[in-house]
Protein backbone atom coordinates (compact mmCIF):
# COMPACT_ATOMS: atom_id res chain seq x y z
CA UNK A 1 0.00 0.00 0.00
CA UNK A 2 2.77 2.31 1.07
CA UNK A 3 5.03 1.54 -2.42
CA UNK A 4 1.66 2.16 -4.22
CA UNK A 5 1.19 6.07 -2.79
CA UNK A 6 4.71 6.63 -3.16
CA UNK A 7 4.08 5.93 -7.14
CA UNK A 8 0.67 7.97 -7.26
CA UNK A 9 2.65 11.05 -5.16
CA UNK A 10 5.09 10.55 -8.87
CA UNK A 11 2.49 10.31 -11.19
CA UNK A 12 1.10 13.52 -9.70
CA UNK A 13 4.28 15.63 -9.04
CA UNK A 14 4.34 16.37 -12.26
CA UNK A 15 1.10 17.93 -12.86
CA UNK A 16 1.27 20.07 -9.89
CA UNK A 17 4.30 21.27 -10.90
CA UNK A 18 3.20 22.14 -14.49
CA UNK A 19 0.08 23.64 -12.78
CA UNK A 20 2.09 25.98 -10.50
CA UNK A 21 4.08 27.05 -13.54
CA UNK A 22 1.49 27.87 -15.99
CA UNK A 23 0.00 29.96 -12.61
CA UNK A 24 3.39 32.01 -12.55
CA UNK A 25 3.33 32.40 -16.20
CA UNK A 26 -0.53 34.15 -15.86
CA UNK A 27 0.51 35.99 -12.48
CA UNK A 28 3.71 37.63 -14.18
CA UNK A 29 2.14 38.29 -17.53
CA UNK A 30 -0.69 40.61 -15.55
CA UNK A 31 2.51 42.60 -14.76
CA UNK A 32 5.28 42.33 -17.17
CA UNK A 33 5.90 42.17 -20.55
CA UNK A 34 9.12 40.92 -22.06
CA UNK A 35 11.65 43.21 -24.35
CA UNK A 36 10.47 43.50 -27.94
CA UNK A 37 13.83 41.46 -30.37
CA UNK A 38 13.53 44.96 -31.92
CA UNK A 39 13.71 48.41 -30.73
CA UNK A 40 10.89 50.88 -30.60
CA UNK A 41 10.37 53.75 -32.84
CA UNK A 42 10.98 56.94 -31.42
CA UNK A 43 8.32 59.57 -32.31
CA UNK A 44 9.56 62.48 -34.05
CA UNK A 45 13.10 61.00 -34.49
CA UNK A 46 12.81 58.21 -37.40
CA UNK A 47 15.61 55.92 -37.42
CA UNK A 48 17.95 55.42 -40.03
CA UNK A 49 20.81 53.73 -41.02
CA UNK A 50 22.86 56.63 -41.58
CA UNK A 51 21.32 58.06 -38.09
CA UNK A 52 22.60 55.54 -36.38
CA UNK A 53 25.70 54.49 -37.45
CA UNK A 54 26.16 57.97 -36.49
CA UNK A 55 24.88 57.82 -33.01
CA UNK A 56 27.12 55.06 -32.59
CA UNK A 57 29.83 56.96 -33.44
CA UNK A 58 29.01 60.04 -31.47
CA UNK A 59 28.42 58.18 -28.73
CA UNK A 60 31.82 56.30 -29.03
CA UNK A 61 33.87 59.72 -29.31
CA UNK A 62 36.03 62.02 -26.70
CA UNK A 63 35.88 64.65 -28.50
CA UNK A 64 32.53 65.79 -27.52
CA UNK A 65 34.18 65.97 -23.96
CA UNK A 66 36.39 69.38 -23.58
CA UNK A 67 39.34 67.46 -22.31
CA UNK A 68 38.88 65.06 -25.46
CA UNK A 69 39.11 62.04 -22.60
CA UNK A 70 34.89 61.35 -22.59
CA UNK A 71 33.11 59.80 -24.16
CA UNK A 72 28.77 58.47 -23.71
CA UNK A 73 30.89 55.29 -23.40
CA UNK A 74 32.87 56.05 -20.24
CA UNK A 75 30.68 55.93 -18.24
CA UNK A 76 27.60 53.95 -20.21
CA UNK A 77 30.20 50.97 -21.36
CA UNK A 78 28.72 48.43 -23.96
CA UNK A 79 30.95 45.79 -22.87
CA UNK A 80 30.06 46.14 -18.80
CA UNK A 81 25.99 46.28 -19.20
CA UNK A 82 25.81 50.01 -20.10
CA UNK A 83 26.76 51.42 -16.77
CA UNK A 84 30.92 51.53 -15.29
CA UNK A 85 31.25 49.89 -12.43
CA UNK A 86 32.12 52.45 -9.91
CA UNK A 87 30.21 54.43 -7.27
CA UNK A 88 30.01 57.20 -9.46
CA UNK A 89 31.55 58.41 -12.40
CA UNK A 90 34.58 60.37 -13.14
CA UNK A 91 34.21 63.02 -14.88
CA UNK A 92 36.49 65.97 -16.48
CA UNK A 93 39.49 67.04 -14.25
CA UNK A 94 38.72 63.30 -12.37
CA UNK A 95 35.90 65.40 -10.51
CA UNK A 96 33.11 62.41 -9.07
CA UNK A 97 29.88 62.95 -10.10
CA UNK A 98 26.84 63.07 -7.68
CA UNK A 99 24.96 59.90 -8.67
CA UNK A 100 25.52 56.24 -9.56
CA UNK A 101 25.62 56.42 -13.72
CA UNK A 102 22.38 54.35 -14.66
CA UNK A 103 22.42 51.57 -17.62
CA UNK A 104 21.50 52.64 -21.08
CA UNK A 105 20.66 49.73 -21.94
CA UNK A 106 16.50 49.59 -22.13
CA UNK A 107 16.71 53.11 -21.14
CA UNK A 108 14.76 53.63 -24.33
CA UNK A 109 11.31 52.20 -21.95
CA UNK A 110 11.93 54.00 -19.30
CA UNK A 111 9.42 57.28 -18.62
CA UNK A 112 12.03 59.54 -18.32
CA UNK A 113 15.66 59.74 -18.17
CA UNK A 114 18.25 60.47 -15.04
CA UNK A 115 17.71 59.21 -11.29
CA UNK A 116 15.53 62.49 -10.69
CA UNK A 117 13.33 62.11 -14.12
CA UNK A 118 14.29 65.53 -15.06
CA UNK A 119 15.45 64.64 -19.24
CA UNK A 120 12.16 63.48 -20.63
CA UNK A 121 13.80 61.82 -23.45
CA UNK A 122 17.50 59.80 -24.33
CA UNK A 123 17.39 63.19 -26.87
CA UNK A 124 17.20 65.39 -24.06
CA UNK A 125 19.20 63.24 -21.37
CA UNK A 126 22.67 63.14 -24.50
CA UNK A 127 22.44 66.45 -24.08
CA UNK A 128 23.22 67.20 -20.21
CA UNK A 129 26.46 65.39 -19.62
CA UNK A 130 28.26 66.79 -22.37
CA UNK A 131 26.98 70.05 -21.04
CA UNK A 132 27.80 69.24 -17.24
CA UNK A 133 30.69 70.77 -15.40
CA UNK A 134 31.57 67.45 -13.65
CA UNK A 135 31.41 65.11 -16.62
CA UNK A 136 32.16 66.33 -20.03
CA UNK A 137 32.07 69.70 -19.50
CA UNK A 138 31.64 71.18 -23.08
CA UNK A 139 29.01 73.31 -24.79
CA UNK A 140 26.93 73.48 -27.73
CA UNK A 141 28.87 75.87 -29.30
CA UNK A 142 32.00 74.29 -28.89
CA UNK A 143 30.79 70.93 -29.55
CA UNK A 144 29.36 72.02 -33.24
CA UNK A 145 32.82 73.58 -34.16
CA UNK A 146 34.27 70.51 -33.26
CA UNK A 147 32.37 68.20 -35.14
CA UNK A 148 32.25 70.74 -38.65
CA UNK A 149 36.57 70.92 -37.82
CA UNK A 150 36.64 67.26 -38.23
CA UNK A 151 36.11 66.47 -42.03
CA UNK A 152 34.30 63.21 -42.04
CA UNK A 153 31.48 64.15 -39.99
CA UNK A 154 29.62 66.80 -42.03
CA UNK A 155 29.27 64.26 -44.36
CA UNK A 156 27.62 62.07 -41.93
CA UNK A 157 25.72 64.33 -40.74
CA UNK A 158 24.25 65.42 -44.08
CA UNK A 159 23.35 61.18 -44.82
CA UNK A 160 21.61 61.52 -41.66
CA UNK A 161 19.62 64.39 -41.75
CA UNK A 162 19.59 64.86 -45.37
CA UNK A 163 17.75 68.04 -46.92
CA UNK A 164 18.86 69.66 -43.74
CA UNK A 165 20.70 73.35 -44.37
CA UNK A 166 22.70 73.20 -41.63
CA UNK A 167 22.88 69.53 -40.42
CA UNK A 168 25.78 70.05 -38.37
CA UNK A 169 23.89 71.42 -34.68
CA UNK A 170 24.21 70.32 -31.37
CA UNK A 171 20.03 68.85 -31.89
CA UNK A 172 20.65 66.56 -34.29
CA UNK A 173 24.36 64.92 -32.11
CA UNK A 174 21.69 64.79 -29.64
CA UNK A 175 19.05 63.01 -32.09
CA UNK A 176 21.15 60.61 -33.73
CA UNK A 177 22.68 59.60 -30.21
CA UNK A 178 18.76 58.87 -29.43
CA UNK A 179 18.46 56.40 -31.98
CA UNK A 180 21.64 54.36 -31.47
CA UNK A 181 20.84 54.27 -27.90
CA UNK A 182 17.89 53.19 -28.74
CA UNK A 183 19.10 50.07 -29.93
CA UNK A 184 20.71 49.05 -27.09
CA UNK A 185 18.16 46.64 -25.93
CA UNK A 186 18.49 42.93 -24.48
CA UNK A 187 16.14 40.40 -25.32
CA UNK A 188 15.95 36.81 -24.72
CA UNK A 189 16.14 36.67 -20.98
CA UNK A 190 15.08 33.62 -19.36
CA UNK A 191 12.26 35.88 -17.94
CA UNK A 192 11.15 36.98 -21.41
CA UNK A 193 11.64 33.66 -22.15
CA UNK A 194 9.26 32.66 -19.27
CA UNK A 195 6.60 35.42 -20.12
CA UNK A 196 6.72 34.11 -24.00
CA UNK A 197 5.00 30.58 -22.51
CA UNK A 198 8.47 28.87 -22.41
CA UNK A 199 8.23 26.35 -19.97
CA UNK A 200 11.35 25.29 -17.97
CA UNK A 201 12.70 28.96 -19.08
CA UNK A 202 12.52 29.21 -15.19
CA UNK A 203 13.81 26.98 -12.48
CA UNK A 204 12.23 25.99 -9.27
CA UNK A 205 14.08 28.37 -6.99
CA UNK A 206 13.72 31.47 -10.00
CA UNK A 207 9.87 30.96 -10.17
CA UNK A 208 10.45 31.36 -6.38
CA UNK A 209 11.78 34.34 -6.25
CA UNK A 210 9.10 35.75 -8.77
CA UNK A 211 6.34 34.96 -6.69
CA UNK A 212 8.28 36.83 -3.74
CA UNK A 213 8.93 39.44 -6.25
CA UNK A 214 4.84 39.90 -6.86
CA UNK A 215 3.27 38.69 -3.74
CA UNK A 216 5.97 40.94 -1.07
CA UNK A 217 5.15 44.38 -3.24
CA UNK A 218 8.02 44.42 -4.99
CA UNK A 219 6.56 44.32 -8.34
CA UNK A 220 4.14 47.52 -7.67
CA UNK A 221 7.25 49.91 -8.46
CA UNK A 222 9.41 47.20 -10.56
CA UNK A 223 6.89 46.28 -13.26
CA UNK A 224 6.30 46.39 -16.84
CA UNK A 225 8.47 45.87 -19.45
CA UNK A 226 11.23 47.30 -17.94
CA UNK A 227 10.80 45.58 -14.67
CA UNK A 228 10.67 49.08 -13.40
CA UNK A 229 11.85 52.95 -14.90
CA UNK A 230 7.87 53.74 -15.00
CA UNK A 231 7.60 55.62 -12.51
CA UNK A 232 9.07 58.09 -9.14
CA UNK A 233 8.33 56.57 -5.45
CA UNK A 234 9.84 58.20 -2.28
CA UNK A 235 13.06 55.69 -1.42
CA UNK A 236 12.91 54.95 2.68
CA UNK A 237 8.75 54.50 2.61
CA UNK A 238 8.79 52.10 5.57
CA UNK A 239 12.20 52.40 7.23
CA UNK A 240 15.10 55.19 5.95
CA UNK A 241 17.94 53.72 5.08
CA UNK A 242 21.53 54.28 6.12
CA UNK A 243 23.14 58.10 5.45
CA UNK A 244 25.82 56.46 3.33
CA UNK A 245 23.21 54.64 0.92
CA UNK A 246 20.62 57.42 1.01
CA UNK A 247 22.76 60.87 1.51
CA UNK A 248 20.99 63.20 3.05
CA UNK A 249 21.70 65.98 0.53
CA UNK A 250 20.98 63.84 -2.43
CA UNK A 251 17.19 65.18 -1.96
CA UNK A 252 16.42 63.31 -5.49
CA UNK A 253 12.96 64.57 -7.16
CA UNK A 254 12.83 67.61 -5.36
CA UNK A 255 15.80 69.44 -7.07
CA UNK A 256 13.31 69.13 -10.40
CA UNK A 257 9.80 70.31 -9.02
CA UNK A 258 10.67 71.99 -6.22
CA UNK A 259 7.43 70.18 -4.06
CA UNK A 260 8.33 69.00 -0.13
CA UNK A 261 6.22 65.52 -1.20
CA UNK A 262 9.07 65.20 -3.57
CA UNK A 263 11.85 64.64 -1.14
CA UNK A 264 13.95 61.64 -1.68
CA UNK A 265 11.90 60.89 -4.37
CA UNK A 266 13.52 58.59 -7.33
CA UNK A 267 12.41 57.09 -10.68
CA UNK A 268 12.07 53.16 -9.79
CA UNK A 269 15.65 51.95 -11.56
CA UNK A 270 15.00 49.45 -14.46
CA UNK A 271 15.92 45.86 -12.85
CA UNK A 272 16.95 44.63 -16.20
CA UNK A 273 20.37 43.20 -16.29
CA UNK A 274 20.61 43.98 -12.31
CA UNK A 275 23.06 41.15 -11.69
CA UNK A 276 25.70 42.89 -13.81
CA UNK A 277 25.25 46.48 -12.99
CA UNK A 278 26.56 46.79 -9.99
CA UNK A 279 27.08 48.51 -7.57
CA UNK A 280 23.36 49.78 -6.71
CA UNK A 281 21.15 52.43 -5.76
CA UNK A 282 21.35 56.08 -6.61
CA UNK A 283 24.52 56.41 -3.98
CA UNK A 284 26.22 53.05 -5.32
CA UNK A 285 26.89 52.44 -2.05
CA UNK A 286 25.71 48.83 -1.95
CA UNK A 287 27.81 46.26 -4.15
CA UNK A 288 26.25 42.99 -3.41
CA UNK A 289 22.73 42.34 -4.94
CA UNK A 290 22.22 40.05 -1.33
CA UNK A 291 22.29 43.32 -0.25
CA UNK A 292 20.47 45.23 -2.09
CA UNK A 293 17.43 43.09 -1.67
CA UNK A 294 17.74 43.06 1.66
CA UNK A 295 18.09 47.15 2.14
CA UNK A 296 14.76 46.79 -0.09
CA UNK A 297 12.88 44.70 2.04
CA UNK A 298 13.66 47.01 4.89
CA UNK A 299 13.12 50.12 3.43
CA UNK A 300 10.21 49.97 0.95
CA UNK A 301 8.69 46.62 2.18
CA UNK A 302 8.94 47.52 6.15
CA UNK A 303 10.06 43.66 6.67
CA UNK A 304 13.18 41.62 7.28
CA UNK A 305 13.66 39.19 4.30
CA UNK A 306 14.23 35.53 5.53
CA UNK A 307 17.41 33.73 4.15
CA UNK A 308 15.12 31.40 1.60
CA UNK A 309 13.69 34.73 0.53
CA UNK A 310 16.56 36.87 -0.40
CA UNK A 311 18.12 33.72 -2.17
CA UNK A 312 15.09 33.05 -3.92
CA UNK A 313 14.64 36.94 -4.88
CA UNK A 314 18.83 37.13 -6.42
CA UNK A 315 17.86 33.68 -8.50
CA UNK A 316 15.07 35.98 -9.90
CA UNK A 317 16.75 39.06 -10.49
CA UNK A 318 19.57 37.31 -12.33
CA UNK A 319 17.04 36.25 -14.32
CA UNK A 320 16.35 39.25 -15.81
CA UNK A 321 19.82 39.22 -17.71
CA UNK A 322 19.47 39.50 -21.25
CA UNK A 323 21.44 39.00 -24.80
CA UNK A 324 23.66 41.64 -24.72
CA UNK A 325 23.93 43.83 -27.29
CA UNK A 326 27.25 43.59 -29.35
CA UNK A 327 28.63 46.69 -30.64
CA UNK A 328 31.84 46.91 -32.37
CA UNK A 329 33.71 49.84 -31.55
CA UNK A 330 33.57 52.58 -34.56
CA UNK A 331 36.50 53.90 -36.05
CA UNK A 332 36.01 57.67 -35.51
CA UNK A 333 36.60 60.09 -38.48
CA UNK A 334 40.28 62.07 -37.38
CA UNK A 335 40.73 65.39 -36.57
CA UNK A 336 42.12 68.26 -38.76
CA UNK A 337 44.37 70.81 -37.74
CA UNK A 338 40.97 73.27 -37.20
CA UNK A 339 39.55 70.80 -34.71
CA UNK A 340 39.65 72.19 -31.12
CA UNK A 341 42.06 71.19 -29.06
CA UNK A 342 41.96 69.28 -26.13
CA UNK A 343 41.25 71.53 -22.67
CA UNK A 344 42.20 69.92 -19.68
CA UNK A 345 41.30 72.44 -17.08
């Protein structure tokens, strides 16, 4: 009798487990959606060939940094999951910047650009580090007489935005930037994977951590197709987290609209390709993703994450890695003797 329950238990397993799974699959597809294979089009910016390979090129060159040293690549790198790896980044005259340096990559869903939201657009957001003081520290003006000083850009400029009388401005860097980043998308996670009906896409302990992920709250801010970047919530809503990880003066939101309910207020990061972004928050303070779920439970969730729990959540999140975009490095068009020369100070 006992053999025979032990062999219906096996016949049974099975179906409970497929069961459970296909009840994941409907709870995560209520909200998420996986990355598109292709990138979206980007109203009032149609991409091109010509606009892109240009992007790609802009966004691979110094010289739209004063000191000639910067690039969108320093501190967005292709080849280390569109962010740099360091607290935050360095910047002209090896000044540190204020905030962590967010991935590009999927930036393209997110609402709006920045930790603070305040670049509605990746047109608007190329524009503000080349422009900043502590990280490229150029100007429009100076950018544009670079670009027409080095002879094989006009050219590109004029494939890209053709019937254009003056294709050469600091709007259309900014535009054709837009559109290579744009492309910068990973697909094909084993989540997307998951949400497309594949079945085993997941394994026990991910599907786990997803259901943590939904049923502890996380999901409210980190949803959608970007597993998050939809939206600004205060960060420290049950329990404020340490001065290191949270400065004080790093009042987030606030330094855009100006509004006291704004304090410490952030746009929810994009959780794509978490596991190899590190380190984490707006502060980068945190380098271990253990971590970082656990600071999470404590500060947004008000509750202490069990040891099954965290594991189960990091399984998840690394999850969300997808097929990394490869991008061979351009070969830039040289200067001239006209084009500016580097200023280091």
């Amino acid at each position: 009798m006992k053999i025979t329950w032990i062999l219906l238990l096996l016949t049974l397993l099975p179906g409970w487990a497929d069961a459970a799974e296909k009840e994941n699959m409907s709870r995560a597809r209520a909200t998420f959606k996986p990355i598109p294979v292709h990138p979206p089009a980007i109203k009032g910016n149609k991409a091109t060939k010509a606009k892109v390979d240009l992007g790609m090129k802009l966004f691979f060159d110094p010289r739209l940094s004063t000191s000639q040293l910067i690039s969108c690549n320093t501190c967005h790198n292709v080849g280390l999951g569109g962010a740099d790896l360091q607290e935050t980044s360095v910047g002209h005259g090896w000044q540190k910047g204020p905030r962590n340096a967010p991935t590009v990559f999927n930036a393209v869903y997110n609402v709006a650009q920045f930790w603070d939201g305040r670049a509605k657009d990746l047109q608007t957001q190329a524009k503000g580090p080349v422009q900043a003081s502590v990280e490229m520290n150029s100007n429009p003006e100076l950018v544009v007489r670079t670009l027409k000083n080095i002879p094989g850009y006009p050219p590109l400029f004029e494939a890209a935005f053709p019937g254009s009388r003056d294709p050469v401005t600091f709007d259309n860097m900014a535009k054709a930037i837009e559109v290579f980043e744009a492309t910068l998308v990973t697909p094909n996670a084993p989540f997307d994977r998951f949400l497309n009906g594949e079945t085993g896409a997941l394994n026990t302990r991910e599907q786990a951590g997803l259901r943590i992920f939904i049923d502890k709250g996380c999901a409210a801010c980190h949803g959608g197709i970007n597993v998050g970047g939809a939206g600004y919530y205060p960060f420290g809503v049950r329990e404020v987290p340490t001065a290191e990880v949270r400065p004080e003066a790093d009042t987030g939101r606030f330094k855009v609209t100006n509004t006291a309910s704004d304090k410490y207020v952030f746009r929810a990061p994009s959780l794509r390709n978490v596991a190899i972004t590190q380190p984490f928050f707006h502060s980068g303070k945190v380098w271990s993703l253990r971590d970082a779920v656990v600071v999470m439970g404590s500060a947004q969730l008000g509750t202490t994450l069990n040891e099954t729990e965290v594991n189960d959540t990091v399984a998840f999140l690394k999850s969300l890695t997808g097929k990394q975009p490869k991008v061979g490095y351009p070969l830039l068009p040289p200067s001239s003797d006209q084009t500016p020369h580097p200023q280091l100070k």
